[in-house]
N, C-alpha and C. Protein backbone atom coordinates (compact mmCIF):
# COMPACT_ATOMS: atom_id res chain seq x y z
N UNK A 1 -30.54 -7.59 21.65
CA UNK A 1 -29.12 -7.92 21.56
C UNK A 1 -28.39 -7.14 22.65
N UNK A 2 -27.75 -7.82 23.81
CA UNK A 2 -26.92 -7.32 24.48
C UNK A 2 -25.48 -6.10 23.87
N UNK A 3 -26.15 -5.05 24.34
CA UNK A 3 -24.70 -4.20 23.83
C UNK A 3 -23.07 -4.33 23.86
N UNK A 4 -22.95 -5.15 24.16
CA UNK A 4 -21.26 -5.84 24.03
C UNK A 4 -21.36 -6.61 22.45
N UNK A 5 -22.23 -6.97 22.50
CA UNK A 5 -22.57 -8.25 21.57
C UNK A 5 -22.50 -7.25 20.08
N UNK A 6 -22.92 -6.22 20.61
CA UNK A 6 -23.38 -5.21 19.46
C UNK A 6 -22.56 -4.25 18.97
N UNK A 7 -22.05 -4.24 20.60
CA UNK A 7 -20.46 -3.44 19.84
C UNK A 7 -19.45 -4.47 19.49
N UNK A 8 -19.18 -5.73 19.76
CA UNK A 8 -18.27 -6.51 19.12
C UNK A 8 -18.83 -6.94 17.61
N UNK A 9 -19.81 -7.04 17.11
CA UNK A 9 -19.92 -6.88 15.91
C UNK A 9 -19.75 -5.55 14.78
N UNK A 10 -19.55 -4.59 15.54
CA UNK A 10 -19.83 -3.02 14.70
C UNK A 10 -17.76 -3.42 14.82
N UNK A 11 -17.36 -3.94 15.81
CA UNK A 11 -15.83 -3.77 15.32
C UNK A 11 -15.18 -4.30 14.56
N UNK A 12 -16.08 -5.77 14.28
CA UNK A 12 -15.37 -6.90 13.70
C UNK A 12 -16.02 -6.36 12.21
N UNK A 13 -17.63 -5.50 11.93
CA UNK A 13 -17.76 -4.68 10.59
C UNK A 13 -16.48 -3.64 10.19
N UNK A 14 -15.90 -2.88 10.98
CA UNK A 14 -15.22 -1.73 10.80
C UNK A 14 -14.63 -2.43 9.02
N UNK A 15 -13.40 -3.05 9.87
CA UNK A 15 -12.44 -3.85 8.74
C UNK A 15 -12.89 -4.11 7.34
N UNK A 16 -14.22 -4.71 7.40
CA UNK A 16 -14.87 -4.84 5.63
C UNK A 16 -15.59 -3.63 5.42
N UNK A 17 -15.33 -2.72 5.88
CA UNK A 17 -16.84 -1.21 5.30
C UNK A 17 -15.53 -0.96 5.06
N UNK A 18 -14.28 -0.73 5.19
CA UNK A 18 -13.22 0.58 4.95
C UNK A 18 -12.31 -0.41 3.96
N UNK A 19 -12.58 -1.64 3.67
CA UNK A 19 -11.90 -2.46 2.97
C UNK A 19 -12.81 -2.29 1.34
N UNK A 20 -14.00 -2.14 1.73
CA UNK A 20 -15.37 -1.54 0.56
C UNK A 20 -14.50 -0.40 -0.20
N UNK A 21 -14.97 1.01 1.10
CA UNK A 21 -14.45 2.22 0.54
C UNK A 21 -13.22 2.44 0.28
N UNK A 22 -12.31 1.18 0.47
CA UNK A 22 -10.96 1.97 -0.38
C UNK A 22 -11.00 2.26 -1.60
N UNK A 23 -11.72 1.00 -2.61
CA UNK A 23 -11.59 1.44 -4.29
C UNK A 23 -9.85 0.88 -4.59
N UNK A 24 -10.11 -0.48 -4.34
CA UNK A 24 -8.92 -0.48 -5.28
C UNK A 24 -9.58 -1.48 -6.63
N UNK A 25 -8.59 -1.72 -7.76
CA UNK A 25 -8.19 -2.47 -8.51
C UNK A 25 -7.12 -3.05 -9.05
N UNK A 26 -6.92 -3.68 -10.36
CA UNK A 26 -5.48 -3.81 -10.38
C UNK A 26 -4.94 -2.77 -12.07
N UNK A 27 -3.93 -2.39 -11.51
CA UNK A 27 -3.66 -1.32 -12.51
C UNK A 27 -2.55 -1.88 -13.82
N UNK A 28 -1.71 -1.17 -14.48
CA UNK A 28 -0.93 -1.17 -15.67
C UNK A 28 0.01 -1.86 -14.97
N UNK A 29 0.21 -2.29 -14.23
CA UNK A 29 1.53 -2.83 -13.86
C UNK A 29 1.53 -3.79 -13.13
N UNK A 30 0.21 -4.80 -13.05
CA UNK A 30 -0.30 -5.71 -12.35
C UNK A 30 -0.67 -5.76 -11.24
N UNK A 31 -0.62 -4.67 -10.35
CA UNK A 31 -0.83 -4.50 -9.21
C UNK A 31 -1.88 -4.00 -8.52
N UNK A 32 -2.25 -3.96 -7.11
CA UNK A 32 -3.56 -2.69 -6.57
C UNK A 32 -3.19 -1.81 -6.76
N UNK A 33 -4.43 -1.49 -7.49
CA UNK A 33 -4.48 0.24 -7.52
C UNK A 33 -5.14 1.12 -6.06
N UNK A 34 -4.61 1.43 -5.36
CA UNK A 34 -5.65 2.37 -5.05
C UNK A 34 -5.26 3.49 -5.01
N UNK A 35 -7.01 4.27 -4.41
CA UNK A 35 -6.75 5.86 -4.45
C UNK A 35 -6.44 6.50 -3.33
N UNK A 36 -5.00 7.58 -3.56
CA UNK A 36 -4.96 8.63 -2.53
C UNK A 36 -5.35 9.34 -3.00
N UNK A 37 -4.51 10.72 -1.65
CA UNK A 37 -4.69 11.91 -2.32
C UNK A 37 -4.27 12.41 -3.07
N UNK A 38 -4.95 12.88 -4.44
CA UNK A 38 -4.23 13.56 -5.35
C UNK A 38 -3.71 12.55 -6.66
N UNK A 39 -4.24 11.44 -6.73
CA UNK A 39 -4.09 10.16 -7.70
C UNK A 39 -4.42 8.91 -7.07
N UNK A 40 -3.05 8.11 -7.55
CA UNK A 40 -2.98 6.28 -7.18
C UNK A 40 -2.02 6.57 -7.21
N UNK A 41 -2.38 5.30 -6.60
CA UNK A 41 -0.64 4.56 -5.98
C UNK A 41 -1.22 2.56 -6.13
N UNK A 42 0.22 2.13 -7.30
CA UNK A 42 -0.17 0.80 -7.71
C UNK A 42 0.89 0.15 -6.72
N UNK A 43 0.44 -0.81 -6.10
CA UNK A 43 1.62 -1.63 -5.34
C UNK A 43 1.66 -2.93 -5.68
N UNK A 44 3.26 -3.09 -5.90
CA UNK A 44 3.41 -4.26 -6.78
C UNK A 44 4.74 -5.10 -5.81
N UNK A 45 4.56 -5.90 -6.13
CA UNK A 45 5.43 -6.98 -5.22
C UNK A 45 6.34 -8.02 -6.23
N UNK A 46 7.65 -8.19 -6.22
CA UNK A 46 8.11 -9.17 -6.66
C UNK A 46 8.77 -10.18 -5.50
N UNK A 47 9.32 -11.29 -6.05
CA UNK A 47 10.46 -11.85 -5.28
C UNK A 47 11.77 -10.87 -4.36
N UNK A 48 12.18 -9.98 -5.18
CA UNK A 48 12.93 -9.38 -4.55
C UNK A 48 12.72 -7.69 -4.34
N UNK A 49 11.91 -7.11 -4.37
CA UNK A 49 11.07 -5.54 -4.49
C UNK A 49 9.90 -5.48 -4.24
N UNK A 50 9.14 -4.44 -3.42
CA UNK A 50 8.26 -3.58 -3.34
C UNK A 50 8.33 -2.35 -4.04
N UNK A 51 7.33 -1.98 -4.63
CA UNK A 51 7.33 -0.94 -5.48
C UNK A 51 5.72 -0.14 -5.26
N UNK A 52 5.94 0.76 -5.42
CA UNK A 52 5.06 2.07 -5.86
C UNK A 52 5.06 2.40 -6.58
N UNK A 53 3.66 2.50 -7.59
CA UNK A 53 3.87 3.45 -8.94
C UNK A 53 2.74 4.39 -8.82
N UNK A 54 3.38 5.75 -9.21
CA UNK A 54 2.49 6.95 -8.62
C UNK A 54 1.69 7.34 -9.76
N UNK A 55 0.61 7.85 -9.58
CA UNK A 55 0.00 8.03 -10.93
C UNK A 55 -1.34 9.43 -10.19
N UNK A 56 -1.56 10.23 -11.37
CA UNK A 56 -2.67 11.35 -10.90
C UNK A 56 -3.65 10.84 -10.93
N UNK A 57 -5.03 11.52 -10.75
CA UNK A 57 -6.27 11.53 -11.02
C UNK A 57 -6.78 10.48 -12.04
N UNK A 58 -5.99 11.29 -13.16
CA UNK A 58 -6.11 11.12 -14.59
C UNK A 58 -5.50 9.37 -15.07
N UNK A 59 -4.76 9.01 -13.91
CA UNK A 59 -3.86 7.53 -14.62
C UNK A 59 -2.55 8.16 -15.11
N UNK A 60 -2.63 9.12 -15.59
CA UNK A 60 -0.70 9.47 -15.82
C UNK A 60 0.15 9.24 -14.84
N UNK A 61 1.18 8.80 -15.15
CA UNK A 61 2.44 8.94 -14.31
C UNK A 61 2.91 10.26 -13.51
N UNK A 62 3.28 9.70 -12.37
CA UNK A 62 3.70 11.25 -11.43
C UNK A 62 4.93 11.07 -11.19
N UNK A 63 6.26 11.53 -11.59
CA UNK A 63 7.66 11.53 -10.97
C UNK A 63 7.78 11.11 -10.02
N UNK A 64 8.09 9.91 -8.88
CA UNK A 64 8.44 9.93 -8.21
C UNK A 64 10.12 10.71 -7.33
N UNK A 65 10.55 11.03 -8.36
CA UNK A 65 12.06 11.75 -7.49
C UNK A 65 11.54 13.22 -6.74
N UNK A 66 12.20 12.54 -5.70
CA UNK A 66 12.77 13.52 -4.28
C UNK A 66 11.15 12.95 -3.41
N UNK A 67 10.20 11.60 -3.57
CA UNK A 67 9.36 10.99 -2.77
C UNK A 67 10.28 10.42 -1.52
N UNK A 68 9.77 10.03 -0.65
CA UNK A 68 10.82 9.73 0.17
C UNK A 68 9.27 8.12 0.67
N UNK A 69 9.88 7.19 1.29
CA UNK A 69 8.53 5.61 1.92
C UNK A 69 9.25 4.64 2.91
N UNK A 70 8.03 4.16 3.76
CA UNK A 70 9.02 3.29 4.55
C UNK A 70 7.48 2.31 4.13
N UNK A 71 7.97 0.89 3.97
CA UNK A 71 6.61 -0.16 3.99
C UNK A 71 7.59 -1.10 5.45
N UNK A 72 6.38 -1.07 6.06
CA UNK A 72 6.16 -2.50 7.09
C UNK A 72 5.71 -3.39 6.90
N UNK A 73 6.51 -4.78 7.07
CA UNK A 73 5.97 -6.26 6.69
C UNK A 73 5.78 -6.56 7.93
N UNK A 74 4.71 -7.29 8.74
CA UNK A 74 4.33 -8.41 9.51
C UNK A 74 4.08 -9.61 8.64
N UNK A 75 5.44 -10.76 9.20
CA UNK A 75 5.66 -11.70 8.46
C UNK A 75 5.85 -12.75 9.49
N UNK A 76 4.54 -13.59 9.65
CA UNK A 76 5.19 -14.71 10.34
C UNK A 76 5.14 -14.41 11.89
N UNK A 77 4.74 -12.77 12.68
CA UNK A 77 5.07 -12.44 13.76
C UNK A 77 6.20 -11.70 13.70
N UNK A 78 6.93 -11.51 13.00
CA UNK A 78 8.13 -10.64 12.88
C UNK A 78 7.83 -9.49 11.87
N UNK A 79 8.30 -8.54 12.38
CA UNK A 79 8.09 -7.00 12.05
C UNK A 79 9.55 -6.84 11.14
N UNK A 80 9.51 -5.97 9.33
CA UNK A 80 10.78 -5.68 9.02
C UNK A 80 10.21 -4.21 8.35
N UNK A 81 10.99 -3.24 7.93
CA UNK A 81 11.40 -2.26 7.77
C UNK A 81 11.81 -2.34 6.53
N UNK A 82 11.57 -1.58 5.17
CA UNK A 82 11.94 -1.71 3.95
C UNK A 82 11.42 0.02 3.55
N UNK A 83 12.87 0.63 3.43
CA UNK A 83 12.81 2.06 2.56
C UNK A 83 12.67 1.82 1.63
N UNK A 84 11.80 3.05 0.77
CA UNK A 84 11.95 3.18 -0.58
C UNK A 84 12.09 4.46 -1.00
N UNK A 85 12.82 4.37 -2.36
CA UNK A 85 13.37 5.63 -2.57
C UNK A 85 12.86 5.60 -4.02
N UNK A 86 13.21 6.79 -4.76
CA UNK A 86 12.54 6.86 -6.83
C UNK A 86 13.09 5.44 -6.85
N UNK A 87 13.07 5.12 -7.98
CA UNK A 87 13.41 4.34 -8.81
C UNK A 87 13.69 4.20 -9.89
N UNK A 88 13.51 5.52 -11.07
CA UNK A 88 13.41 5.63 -12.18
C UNK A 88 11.71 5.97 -12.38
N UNK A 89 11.68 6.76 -13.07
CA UNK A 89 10.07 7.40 -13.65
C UNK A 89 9.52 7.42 -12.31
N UNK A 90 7.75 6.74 -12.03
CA UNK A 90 6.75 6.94 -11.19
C UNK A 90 7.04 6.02 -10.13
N UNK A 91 8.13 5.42 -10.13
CA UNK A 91 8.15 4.24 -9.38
C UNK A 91 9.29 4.69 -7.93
N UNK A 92 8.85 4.22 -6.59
CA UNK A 92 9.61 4.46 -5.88
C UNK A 92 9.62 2.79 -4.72
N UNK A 93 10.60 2.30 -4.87
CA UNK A 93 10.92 0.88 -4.38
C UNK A 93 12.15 0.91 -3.27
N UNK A 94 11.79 -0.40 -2.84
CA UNK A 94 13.25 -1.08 -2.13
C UNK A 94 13.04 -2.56 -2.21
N UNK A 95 14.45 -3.01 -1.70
CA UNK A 95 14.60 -4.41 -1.72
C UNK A 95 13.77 -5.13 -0.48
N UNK A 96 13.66 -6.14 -0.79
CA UNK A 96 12.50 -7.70 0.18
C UNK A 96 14.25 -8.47 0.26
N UNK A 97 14.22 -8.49 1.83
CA UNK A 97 15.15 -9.59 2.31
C UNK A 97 14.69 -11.22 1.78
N UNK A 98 13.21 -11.23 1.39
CA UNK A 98 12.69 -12.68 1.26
C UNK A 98 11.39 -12.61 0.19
N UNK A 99 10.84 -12.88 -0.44
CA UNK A 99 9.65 -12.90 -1.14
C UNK A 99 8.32 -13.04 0.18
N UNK A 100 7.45 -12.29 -0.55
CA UNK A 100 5.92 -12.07 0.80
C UNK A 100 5.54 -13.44 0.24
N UNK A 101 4.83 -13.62 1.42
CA UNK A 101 4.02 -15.55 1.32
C UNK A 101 2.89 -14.89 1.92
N UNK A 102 2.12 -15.70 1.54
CA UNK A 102 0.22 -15.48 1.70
C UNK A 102 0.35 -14.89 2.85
N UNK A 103 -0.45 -14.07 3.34
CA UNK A 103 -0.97 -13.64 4.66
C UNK A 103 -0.12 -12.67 5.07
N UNK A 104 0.98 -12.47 4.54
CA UNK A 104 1.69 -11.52 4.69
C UNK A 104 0.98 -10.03 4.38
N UNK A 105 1.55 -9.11 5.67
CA UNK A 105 0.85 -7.31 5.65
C UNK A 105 1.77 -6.70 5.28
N UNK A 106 1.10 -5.38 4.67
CA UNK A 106 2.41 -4.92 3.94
C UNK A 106 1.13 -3.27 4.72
N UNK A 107 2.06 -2.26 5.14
CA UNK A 107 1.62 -1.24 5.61
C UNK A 107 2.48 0.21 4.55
N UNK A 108 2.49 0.42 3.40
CA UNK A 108 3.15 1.43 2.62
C UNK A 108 2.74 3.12 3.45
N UNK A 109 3.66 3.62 4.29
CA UNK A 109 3.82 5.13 4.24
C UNK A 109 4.96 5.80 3.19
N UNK A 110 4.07 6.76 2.33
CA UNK A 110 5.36 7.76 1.79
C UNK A 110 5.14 8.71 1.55
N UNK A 111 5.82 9.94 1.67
CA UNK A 111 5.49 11.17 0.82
C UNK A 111 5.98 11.51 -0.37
N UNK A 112 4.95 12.50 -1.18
CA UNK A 112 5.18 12.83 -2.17
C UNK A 112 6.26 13.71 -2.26
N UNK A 113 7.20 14.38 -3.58
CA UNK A 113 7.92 15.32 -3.58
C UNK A 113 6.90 16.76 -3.41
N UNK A 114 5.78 16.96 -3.10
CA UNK A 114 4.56 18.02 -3.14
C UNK A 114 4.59 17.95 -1.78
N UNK A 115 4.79 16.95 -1.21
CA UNK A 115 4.08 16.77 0.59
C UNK A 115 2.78 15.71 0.33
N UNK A 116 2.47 15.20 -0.29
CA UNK A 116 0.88 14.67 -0.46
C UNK A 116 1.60 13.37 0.46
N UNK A 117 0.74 12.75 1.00
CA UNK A 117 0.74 12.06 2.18
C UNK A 117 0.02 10.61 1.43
N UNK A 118 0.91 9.55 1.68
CA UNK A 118 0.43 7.91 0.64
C UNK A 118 0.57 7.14 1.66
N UNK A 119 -0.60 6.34 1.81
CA UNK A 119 -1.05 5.37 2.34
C UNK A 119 -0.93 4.14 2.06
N UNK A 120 -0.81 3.05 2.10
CA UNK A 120 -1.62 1.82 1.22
C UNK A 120 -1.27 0.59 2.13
N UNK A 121 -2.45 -0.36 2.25
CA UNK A 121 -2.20 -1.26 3.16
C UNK A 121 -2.67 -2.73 2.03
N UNK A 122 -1.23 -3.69 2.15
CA UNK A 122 -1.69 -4.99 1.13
C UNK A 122 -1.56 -6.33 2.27
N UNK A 123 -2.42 -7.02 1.63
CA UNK A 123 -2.34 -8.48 2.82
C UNK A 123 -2.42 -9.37 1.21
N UNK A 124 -0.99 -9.99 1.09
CA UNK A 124 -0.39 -10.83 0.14
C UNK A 124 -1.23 -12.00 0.43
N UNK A 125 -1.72 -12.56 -0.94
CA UNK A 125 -2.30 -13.53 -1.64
C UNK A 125 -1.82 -14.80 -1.55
C-alpha cells in the first residue's frame, strides 16, 4: 500500500476511534451523556435551548452557578455563537435563534465554577 494511501486512511480512522473512546450515552434528561473531567455533562437540545446538565462521577447533580459556556453551531455553512450561563440547579443553557436540523454541529466549551474544563461535541440527528 502506497503511503499516502495509508496515511489517508489512518485520518479518515482518527474520527471513529475518538468517536469509540468518548463513552457517551443517553442520560436522565434525554440527552448524551458524556464523560469529562471530573463527571458528565448531558447535552440536550430543544426547539428553543441548548442545555448542559452537570453531573459527578457518581451521576449526582453538580451546581452549575458561577459555570460560565460558549456552544458553536455550524449550520448550513454558517457559524453562530450561543452563551450559556446556570440555569437553575445543574443546568447551564442559552437560547437557539432556530431549532438544530439533522447534520447540524454543535461544539460545547465551558468551565466549571472549580475551573474543570467541559468539552462536548454533538452532530444533531
Amino acid at each position: 500500500m502506497k503511503p499516502s494511501i495509508l496515511a489517508l486512511a489512518l485520518v479518515l480512522a482518527l474520527p471513529a476511534a475518538a468517536q469509540a473512546q468518548r463513552h457517551s450515552h443517553k442520560g436522565p434528561n434525554g440527552g448524551e451523556l458524556v464523560d469529562v473531567a471530573g463527571g458528565h455533562a448531558e447535552f440536550v437540545d430543544t426547539p428553543t435551548e441548548i442545555a448542559l446538565h452537570l453531573s459527578d462521577e457518581d451521576g449526582k447533580p453538580v451546581s452549575a452557578k458561577g459555570a460560565t459556556g460558549k456552544a458553536t453551531i455550524l449550520s448550513g455553512g454558517k457559524t453562530e455563537t450561543v452563551d450559556l450561563a446556570p440555569a437553575g440547579g445543574a443546568k447551564l443553557a442559552g437560547p437557539l435563534a432556530k431549532p438544530l436540523t439533522s447534520g447540524d454541529k454543535v461544539v460545547v466549551s465551558a468551565r466549571a465554577a472549580d475551573g474543570r474544563k467541559i468539552q462536548v461535541r454533538h452532530v444533531e440527528r
